[in-house]
Protein backbone atom coordinates (compact mmCIF):
# COMPACT_ATOMS: atom_id res chain seq x y z
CA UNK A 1 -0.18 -15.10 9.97
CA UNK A 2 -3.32 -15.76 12.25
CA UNK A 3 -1.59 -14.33 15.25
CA UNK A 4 -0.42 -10.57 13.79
CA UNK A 5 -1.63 -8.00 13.79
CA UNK A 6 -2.97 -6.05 10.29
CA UNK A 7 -1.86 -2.55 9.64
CA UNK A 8 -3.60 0.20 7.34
CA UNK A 9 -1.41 2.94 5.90
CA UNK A 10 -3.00 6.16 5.07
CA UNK A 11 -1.58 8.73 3.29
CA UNK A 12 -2.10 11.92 1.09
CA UNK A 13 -1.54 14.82 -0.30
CA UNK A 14 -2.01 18.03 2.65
CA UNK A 15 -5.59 18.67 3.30
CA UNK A 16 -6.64 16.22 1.39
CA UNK A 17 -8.88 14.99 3.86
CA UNK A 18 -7.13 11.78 5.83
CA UNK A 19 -7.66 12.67 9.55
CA UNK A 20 -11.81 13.82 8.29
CA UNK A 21 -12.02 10.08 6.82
CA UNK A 22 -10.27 8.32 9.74
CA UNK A 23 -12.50 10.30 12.25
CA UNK A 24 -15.57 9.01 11.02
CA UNK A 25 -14.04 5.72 10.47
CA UNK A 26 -13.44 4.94 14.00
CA UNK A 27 -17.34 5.37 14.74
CA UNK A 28 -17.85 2.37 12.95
CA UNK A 29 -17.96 -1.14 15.12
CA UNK A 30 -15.19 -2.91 12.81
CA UNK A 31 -13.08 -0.30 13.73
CA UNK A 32 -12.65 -0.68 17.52
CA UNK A 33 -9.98 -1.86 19.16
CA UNK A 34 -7.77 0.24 16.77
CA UNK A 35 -4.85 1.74 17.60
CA UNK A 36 -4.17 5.02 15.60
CA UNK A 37 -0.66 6.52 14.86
CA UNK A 38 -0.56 9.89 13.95
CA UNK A 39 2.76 11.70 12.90
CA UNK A 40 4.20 14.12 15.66
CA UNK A 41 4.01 16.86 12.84
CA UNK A 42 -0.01 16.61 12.41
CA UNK A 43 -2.94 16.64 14.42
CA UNK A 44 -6.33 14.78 14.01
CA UNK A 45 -9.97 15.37 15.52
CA UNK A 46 -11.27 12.32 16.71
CA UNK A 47 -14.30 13.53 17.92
CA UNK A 48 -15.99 16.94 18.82
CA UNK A 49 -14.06 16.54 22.40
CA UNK A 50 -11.25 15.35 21.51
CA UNK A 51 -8.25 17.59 19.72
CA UNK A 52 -5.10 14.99 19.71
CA UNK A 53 -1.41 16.36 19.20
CA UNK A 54 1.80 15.47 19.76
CA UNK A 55 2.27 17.11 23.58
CA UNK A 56 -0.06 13.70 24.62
CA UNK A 57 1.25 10.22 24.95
CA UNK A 58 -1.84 8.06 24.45
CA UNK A 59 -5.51 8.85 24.65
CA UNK A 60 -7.74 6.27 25.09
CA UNK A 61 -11.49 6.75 23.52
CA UNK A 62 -14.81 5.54 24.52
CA UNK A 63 -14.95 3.62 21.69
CA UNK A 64 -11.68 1.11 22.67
CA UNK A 65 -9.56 3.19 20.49
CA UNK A 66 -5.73 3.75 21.14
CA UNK A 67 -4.46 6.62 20.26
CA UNK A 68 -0.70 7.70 20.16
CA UNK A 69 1.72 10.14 18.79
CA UNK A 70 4.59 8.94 16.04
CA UNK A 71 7.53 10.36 17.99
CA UNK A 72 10.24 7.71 17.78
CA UNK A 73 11.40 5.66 15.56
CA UNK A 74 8.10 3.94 13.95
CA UNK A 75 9.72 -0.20 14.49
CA UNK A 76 10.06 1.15 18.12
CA UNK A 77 7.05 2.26 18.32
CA UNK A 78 5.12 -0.50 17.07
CA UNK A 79 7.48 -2.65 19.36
CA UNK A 80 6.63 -0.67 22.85
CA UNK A 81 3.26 -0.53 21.89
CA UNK A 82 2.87 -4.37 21.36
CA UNK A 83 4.76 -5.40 24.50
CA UNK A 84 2.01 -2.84 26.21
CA UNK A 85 -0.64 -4.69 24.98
CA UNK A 86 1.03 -8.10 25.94
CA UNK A 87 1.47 -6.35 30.04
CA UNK A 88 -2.42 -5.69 29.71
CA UNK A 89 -1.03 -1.60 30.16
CA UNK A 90 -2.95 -0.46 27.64
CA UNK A 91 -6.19 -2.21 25.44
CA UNK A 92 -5.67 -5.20 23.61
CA UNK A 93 -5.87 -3.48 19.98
CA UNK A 94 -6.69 -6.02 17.16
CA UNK A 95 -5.70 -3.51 14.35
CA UNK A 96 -3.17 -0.21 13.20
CA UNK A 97 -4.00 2.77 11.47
CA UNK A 98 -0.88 4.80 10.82
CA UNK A 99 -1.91 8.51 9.52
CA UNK A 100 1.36 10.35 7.35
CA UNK A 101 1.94 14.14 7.01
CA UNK A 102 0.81 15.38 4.07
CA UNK A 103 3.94 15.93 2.49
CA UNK A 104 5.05 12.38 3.90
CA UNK A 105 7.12 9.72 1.81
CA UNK A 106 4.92 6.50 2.67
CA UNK A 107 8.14 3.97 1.22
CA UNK A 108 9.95 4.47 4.56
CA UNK A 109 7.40 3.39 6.45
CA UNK A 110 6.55 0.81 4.12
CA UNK A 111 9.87 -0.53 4.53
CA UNK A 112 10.06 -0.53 7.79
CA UNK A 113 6.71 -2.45 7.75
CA UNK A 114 7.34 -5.24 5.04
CA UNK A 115 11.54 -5.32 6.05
CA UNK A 116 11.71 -5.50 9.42
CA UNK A 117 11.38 -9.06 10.69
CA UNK A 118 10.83 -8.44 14.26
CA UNK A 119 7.99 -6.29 12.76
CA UNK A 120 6.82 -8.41 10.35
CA UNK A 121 6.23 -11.47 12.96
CA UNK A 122 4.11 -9.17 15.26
CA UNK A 123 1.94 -7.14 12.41
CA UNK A 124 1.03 -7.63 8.73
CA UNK A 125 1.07 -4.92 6.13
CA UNK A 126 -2.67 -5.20 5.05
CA UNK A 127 -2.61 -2.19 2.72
CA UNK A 128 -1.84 1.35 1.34
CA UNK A 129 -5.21 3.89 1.67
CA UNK A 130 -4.65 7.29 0.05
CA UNK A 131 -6.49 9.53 -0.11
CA UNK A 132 -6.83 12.14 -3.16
CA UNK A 133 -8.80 15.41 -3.47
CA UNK A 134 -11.89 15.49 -5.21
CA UNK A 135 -11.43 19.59 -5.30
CA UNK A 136 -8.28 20.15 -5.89
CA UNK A 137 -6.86 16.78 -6.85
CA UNK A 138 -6.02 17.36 -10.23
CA UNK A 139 -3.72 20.74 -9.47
CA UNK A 140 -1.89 18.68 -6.54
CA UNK A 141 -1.07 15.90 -9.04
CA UNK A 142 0.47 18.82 -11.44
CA UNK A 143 2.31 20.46 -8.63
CA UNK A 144 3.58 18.35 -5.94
CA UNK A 145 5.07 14.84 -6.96
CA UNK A 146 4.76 14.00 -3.35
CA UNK A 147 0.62 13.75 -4.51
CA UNK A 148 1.52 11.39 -7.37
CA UNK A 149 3.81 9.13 -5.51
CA UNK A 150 1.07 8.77 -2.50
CA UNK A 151 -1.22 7.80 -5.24
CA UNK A 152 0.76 5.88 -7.69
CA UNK A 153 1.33 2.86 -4.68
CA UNK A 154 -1.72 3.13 -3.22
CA UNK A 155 -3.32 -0.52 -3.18
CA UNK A 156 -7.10 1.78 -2.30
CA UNK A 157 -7.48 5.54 -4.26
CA UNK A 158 -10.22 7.48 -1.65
CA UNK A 159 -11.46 10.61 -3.66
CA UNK A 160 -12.70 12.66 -1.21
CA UNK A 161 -14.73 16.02 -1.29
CA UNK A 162 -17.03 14.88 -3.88
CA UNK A 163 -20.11 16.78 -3.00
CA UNK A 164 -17.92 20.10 -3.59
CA UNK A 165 -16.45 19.10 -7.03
CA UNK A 166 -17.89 18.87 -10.30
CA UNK A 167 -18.87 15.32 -11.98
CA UNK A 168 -16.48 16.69 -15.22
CA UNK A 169 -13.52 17.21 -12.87
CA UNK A 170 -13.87 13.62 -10.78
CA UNK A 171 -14.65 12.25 -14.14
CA UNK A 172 -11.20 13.39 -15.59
CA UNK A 173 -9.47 12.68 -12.41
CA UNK A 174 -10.55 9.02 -11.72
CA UNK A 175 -9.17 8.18 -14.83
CA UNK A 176 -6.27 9.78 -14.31
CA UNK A 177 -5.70 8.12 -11.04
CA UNK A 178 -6.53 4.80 -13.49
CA UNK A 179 -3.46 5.38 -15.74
CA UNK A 180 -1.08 6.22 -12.71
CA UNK A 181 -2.20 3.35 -10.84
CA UNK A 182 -4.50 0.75 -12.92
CA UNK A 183 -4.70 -2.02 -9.57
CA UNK A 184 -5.97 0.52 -7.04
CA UNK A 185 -9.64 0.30 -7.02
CA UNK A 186 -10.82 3.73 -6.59
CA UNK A 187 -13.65 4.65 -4.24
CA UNK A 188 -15.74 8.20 -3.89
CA UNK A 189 -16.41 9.64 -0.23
CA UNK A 190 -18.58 13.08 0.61
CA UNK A 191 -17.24 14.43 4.13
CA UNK A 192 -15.16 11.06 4.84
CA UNK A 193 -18.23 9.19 4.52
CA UNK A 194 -16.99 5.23 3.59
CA UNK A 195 -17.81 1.77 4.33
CA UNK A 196 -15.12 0.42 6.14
CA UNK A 197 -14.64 -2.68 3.94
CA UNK A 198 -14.24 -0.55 0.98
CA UNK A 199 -10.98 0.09 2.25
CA UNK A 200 -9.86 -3.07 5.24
CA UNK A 201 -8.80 -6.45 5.02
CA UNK A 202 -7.80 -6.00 1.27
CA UNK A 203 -4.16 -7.59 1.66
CA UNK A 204 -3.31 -10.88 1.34
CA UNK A 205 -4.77 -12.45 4.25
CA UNK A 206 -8.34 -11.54 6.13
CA UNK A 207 -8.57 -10.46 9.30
CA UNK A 208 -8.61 -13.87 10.21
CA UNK A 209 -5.16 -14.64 8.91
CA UNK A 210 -6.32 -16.86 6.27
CA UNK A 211 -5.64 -16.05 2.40
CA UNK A 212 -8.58 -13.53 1.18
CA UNK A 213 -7.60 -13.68 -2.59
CA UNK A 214 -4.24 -12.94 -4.10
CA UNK A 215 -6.31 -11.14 -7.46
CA UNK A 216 -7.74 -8.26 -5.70
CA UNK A 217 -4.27 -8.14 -3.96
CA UNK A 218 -2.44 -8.09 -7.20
CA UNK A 219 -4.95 -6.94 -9.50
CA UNK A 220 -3.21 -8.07 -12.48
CA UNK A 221 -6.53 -8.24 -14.94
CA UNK A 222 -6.56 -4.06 -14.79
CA UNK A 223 -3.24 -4.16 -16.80
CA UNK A 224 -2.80 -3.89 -20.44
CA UNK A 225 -1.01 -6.67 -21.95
CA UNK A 226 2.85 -6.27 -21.93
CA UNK A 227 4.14 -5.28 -25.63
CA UNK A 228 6.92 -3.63 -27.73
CA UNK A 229 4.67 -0.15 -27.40
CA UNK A 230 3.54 -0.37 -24.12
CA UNK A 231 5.11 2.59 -22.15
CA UNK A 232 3.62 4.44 -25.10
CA UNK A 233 0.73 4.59 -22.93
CA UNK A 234 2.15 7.40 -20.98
CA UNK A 235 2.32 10.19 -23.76
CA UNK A 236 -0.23 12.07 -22.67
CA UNK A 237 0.30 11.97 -19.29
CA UNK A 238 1.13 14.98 -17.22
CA UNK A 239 4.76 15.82 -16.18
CA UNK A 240 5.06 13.99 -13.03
CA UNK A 241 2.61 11.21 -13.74
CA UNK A 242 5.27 10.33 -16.95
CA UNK A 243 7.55 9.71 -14.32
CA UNK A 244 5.51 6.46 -12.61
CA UNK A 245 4.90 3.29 -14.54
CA UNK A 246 2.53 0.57 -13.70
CA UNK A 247 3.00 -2.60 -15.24
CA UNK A 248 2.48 -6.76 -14.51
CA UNK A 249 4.70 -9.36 -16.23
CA UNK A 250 3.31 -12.45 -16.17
CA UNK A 251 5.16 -15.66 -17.10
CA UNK A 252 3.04 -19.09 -18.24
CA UNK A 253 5.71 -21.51 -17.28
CA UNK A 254 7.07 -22.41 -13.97
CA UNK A 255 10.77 -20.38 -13.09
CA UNK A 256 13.58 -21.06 -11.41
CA UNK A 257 13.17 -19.37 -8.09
CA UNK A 258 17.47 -19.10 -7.49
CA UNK A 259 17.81 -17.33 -11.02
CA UNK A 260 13.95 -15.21 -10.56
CA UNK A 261 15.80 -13.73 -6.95
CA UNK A 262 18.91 -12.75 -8.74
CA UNK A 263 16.96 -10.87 -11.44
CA UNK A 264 15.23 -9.39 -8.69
CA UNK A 265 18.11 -8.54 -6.69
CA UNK A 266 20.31 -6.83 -9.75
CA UNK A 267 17.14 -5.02 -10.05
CA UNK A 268 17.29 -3.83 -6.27
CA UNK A 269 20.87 -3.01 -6.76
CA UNK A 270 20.69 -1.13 -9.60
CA UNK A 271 17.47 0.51 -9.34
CA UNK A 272 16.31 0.44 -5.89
CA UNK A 273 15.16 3.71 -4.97
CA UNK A 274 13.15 3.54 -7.94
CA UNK A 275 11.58 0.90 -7.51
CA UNK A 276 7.88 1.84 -5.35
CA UNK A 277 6.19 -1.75 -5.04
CA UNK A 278 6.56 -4.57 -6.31
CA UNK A 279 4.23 -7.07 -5.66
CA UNK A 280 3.83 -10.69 -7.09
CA UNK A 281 2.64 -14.66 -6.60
CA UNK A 282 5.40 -16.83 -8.19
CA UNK A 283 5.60 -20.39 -9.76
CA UNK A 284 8.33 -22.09 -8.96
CA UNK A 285 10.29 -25.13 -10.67
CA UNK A 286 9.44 -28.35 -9.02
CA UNK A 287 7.43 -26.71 -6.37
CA UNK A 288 3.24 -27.18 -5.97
CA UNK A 289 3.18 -24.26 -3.12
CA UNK A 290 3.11 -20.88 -4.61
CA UNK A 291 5.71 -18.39 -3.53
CA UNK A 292 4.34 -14.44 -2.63
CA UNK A 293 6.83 -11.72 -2.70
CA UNK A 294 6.69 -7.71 -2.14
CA UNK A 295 9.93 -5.39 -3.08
CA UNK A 296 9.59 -1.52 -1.49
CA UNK A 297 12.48 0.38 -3.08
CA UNK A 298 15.62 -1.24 -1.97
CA UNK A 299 13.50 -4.10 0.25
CA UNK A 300 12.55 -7.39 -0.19
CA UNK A 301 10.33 -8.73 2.43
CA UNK A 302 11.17 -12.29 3.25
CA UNK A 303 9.02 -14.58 1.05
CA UNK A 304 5.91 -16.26 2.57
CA UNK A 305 4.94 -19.87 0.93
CA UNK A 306 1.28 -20.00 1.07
CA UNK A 307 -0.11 -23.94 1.63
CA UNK A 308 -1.74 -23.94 -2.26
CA UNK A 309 -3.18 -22.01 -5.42
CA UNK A 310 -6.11 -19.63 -4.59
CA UNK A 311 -7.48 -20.72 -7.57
CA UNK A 312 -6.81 -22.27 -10.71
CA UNK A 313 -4.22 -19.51 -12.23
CA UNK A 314 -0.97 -21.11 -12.45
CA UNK A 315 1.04 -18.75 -13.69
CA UNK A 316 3.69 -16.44 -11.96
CA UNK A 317 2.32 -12.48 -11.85
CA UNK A 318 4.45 -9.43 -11.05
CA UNK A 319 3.08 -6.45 -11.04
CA UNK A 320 5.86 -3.40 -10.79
CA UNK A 321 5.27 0.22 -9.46
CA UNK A 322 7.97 2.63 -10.71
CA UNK A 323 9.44 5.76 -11.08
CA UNK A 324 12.12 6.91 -14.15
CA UNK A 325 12.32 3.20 -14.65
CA UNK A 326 11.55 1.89 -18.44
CA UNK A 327 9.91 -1.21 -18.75
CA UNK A 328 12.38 -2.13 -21.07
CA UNK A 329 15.08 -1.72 -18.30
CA UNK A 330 13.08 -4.57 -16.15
CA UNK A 331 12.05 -6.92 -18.77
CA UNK A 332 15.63 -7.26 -19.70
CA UNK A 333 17.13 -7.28 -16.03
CA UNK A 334 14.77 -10.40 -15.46
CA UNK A 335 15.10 -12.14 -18.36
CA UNK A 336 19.12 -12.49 -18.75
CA UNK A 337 18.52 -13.77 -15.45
CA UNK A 338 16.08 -16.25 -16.24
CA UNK A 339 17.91 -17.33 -19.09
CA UNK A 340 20.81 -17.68 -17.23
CA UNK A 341 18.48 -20.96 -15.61
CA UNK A 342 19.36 -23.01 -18.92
């Protein structure tokens, strides 16, 4: 993994305040050498000279930044671009940003990122960034489901707007954002203002390629503990939040990896388009390498054996992202298959 390249996702609801956020993060020094991708559809201010759209091909900034529009397909894309950057056409880049429309579904491109394995030998997924407003957050989520998807696989929640919203509303909207999505750390930002390792290298590997910490990847302690009454949880949600679960299963003893990928798979095939993320370090029978796996809807990126434990946690931790999908429906999916193992 030392060799690829790590890719940021940011996404959110429209006007939310993405391209204010990624402008001022490119003025900071661990974000040059990036190479932005911006959706044909949008438009982003890099700077007080600069006005990007999609009638350009590729700007290159003072600063060593890249950046390009998202016409094509986005595997193309990130294919041409890399095999630029091999022919010394264009700056070698050391890291992605990929900026969605507003109204954008972020599991395509998620898929695309995690699925693909031409992709996935030349970058690394290092994580989702959305962005939610601190003004008007709270009507989007009621409104637009689009807002509530962005958010509810986010792996980073970046309230923005702060200094224009009231501490009651960002009160009741952080925890909100909490019960959609309990792993996604949230983080506050006035005018896009943000530290740029609130919100980089928080996959599974630094930007080194070597493992940063498969906890604040999975993030498993900020679930409640699976039981009978746990989707009860969700009653008071609104609407379109009752609609996304968050949960982790977590299993003490060792499983059979053949009979764990055949759960997984019926799940896929029955349920795949409702199935966000799924993200999980796995314990396999008669195996001391740990196994990491990540589902988007209807893909399963290939699964990576990392060379041993982070730490002393033994146990195998999945932690599920859904939508319309009861936790009942999952636990029992899994566990004819595991029982299946004898």
């Amino acid at each position: 993994m030392a060799a690829t390249i790590p890719i940021t996702l940011l996404t959110g609801y429209l006007g939310s305040g993405k391209t204010t956020l990624l402008r001022r993060l490119l003025a900071h020094p661990e974000l040059k050498d990036t190479a932005v991708l911006v959706n044909e559809f949008g438009e982003i201010a890099l700077d007080h000279q600069l006005l990007f759209s999609a009638t350009e091909s590729i700007v290159l900034l003072d600063r060593g930044c890249l950046c390009c529009a998202l016409r094509s397909d986005l595997s193309d894309q990130l294919d041409q671009l890399y095999s630029r950057r091999m022919r010394k056409e264009i700056p070698e880049f050391q890291r992605v940003v990929i900026e969605t429309t507003g109204l954008a579904d972020p599991a395509p491109i998620l898929q695309t990122l995690v699925g693909e394995p031409m992709i996935a030998a030349l970058y690394r997924l290092d994580g989702v960034v959305t962005t939610v407003d601190g003004e008007f957050g709270e009507q989007e989520l009621d409104e637009h489901f689009e807002s509530v998807k962005q958010a509810s696989i986010a792996d980073r929640i970046v309230i923005t707007k702060v200094d224009r919203a009231h501490a009651e509303a960002l009160a009741r909207l952080e925890s909100r954002l909490r019960a959609l999505n309990p792993a996604a750390p949230i983080v506050r930002a006035a005018n896009g203002a943000i530290e740029p390792s609130a919100i980089l290298n928080i996959g599974i590997y630094n930007v080194d390629g070597k493992i940063a910490g498969i906890e604040q990847w999975l993030n498993t302690n900020r679930y409640r503990p699976i039981s009978a009454d746990a989707v009860l949880a969700f009653g008071a949600a609104q609407p379109h939040d009752r609609r996304i679960r968050s949960f982790a299963i977590v299993y003490d003893q060792p499983v059979s990896g053949t009979r764990l990928w055949q759960g997984l798979e019926a799940l896929i095939e029955q349920s795949g388009e409702r199935l966000l993320r799924v993200k999980g370090i796995v314990n396999l029978t008669g195996q001391a390498q740990p196994r990491v796996m990540h589902i988007v809807q209807h893909v399963l990126y290939p699964v990576t054996t990392l060379p041993a434990w982070p730490d002393e946690d033994r146990r195998t931790r999945l932690v599920f992202i859904v939508r319309d999908l009861e936790l009942s429906e999952v636990q029992d999916t899994l566990q004819r298959a595991l029982i299946d193992a004898g």
